[in-house]
Protein backbone atom coordinates (compact mmCIF):
# COMPACT_ATOMS: atom_id res chain seq x y z
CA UNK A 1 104.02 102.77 -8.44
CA UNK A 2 106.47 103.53 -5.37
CA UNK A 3 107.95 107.10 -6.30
CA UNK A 4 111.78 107.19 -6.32
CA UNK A 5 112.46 109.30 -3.30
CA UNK A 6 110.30 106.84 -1.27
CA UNK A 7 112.62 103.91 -2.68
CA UNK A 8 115.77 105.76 -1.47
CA UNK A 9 114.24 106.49 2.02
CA UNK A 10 113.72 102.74 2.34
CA UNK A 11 117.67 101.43 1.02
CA UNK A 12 119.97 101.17 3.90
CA UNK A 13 122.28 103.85 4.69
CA UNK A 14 125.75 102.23 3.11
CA UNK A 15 123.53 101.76 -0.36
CA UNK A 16 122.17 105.48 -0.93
CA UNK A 17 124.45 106.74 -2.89
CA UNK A 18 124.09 103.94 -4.96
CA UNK A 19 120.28 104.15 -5.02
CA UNK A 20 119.92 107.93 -5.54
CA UNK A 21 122.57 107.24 -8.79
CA UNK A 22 120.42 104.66 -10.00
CA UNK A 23 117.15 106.84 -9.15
CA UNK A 24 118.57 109.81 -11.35
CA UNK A 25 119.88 107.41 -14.02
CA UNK A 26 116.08 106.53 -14.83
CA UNK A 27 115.04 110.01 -14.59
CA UNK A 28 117.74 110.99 -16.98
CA UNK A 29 116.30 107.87 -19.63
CA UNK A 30 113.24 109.25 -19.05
CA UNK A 31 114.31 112.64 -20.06
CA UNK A 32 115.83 111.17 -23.29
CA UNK A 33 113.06 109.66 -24.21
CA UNK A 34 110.85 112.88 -23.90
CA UNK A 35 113.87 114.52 -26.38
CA UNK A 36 113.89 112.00 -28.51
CA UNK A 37 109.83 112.00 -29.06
CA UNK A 38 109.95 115.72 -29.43
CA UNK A 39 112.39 115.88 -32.11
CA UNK A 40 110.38 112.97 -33.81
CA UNK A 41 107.19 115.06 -33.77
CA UNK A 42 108.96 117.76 -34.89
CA UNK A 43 110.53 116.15 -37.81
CA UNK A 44 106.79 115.00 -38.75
CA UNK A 45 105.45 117.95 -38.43
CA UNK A 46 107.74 119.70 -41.09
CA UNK A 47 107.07 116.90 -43.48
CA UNK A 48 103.44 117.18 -43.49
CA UNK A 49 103.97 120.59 -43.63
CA UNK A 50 106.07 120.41 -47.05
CA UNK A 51 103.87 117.98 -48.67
CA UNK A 52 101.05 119.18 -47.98
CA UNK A 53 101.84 122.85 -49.32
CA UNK A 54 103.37 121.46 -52.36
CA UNK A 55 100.59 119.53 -52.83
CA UNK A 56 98.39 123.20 -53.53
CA UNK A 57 100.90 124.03 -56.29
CA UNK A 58 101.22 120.97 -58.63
CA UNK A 59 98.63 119.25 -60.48
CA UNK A 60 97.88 115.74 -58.96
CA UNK A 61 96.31 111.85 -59.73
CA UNK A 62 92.27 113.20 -58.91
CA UNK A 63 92.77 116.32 -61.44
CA UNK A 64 90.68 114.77 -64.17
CA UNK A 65 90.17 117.03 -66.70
CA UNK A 66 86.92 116.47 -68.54
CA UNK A 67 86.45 119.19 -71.20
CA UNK A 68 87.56 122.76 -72.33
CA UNK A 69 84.89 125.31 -73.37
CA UNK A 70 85.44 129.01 -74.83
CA UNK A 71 83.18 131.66 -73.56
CA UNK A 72 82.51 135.19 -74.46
CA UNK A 73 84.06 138.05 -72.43
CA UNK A 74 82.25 141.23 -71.28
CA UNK A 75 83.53 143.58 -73.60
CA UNK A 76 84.51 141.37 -76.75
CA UNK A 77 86.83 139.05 -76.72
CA UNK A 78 87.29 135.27 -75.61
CA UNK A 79 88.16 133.11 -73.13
CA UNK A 80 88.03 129.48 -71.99
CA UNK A 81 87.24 127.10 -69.02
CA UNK A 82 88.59 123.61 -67.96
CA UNK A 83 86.80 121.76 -66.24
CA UNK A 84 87.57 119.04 -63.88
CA UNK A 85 85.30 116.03 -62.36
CA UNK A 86 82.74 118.26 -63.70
CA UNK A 87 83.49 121.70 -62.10
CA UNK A 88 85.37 124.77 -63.08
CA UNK A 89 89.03 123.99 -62.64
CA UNK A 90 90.54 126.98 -64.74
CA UNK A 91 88.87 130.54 -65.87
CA UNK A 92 90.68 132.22 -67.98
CA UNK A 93 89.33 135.14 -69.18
CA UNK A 94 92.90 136.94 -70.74
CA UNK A 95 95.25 135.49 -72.92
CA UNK A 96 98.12 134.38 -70.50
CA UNK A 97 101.81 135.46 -70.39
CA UNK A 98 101.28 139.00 -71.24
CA UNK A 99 100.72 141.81 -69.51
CA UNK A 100 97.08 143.63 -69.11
CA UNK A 101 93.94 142.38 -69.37
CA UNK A 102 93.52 141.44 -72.93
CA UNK A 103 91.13 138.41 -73.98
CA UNK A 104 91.61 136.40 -77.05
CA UNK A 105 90.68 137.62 -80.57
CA UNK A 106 88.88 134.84 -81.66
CA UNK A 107 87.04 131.61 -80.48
CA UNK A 108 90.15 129.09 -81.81
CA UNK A 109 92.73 131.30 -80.42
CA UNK A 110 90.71 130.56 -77.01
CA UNK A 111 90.40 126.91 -77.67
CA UNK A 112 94.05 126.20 -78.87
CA UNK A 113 95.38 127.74 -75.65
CA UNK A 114 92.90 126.30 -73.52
CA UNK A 115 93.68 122.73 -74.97
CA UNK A 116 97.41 123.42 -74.62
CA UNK A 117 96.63 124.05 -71.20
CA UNK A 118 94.23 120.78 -70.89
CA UNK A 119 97.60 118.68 -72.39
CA UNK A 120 99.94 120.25 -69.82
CA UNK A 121 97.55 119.08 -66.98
CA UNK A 122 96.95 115.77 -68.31
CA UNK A 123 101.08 115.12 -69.09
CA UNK A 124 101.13 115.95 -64.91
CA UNK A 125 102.86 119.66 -66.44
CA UNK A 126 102.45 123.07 -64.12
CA UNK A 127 99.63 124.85 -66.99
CA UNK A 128 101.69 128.06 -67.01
CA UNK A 129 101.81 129.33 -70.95
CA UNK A 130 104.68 130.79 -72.22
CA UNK A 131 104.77 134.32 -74.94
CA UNK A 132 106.80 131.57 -77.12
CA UNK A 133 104.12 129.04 -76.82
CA UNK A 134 101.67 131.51 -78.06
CA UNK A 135 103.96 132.52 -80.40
CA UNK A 136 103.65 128.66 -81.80
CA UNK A 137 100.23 128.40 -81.82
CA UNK A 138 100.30 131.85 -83.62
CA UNK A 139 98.07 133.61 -81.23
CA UNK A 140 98.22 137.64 -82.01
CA UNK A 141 99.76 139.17 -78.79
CA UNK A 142 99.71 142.69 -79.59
CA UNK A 143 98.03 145.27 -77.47
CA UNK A 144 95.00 145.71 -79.90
């Protein structure tokens, strides 16, 4: 490829001007171009970016829950696992939505909350559990 000074070096004299504007008008496409790609890269990046951290957060297509088991806590007390494709997808050894580290009372306390939990996941729901849901499933949530 002949370089651009070289093709204004070989124009005639009365034509330079007109050669060196042509000349810069490439370089200044070219310099476009290079903006334009950046920005495009950019604009992928931050979409990959977003999906792919929101993607951490929510519950998605492969999460195939498979069963819930209750198992006993260190200390008395219950809690229960989910399981998904066959591994541990959820330990929770405390009864959610309240504060310290209290396990469930009984074996169906566990089980209730753990399959309200399994329901949420397999409606496509975040599995947080609310004091009121407890409340509904009449799980004690006194500090005993």
């Amino acid at each position: 490829m002949i370089s651009y000074k070289y093709q204004i070096i070989k124009v005639r004299p009365v034509l330079k001007k007109q050669a060196y504007f042509i000349s810069y008008n490439l370089l200044y496409m070219k310099n476009i171009k290079k903006i334009i790609l950046a920005i495009i890269i950019v604009i992928v990046a931050v979409f990959l970016i977003q999906n792919l951290s929101t993607k951490k957060n929510k519950p998605t297509k492969s999460t195939v829950v498979t069963s819930t088991e209750v198992f006993k806590v260190e200390g008395g007390g219950y809690g229960y696992i989910i399981k998904a494709k066959g591994e541990i997808f959820i330990k929770q050894s405390t009864i959610p939505a309240i504060s310290g580290n209290i396990p469930f009372k009984t074996e169906e306390e566990a089980l209730l909350v753990g399959k309200l939990v399994e329901n949420k996941l397999l409606n496509k729901e975040y599995p947080a559990v609310s004091i009121s849901e407890l409340s509904k499933l009449n799980i004690d949530v006194s500090n005993n």
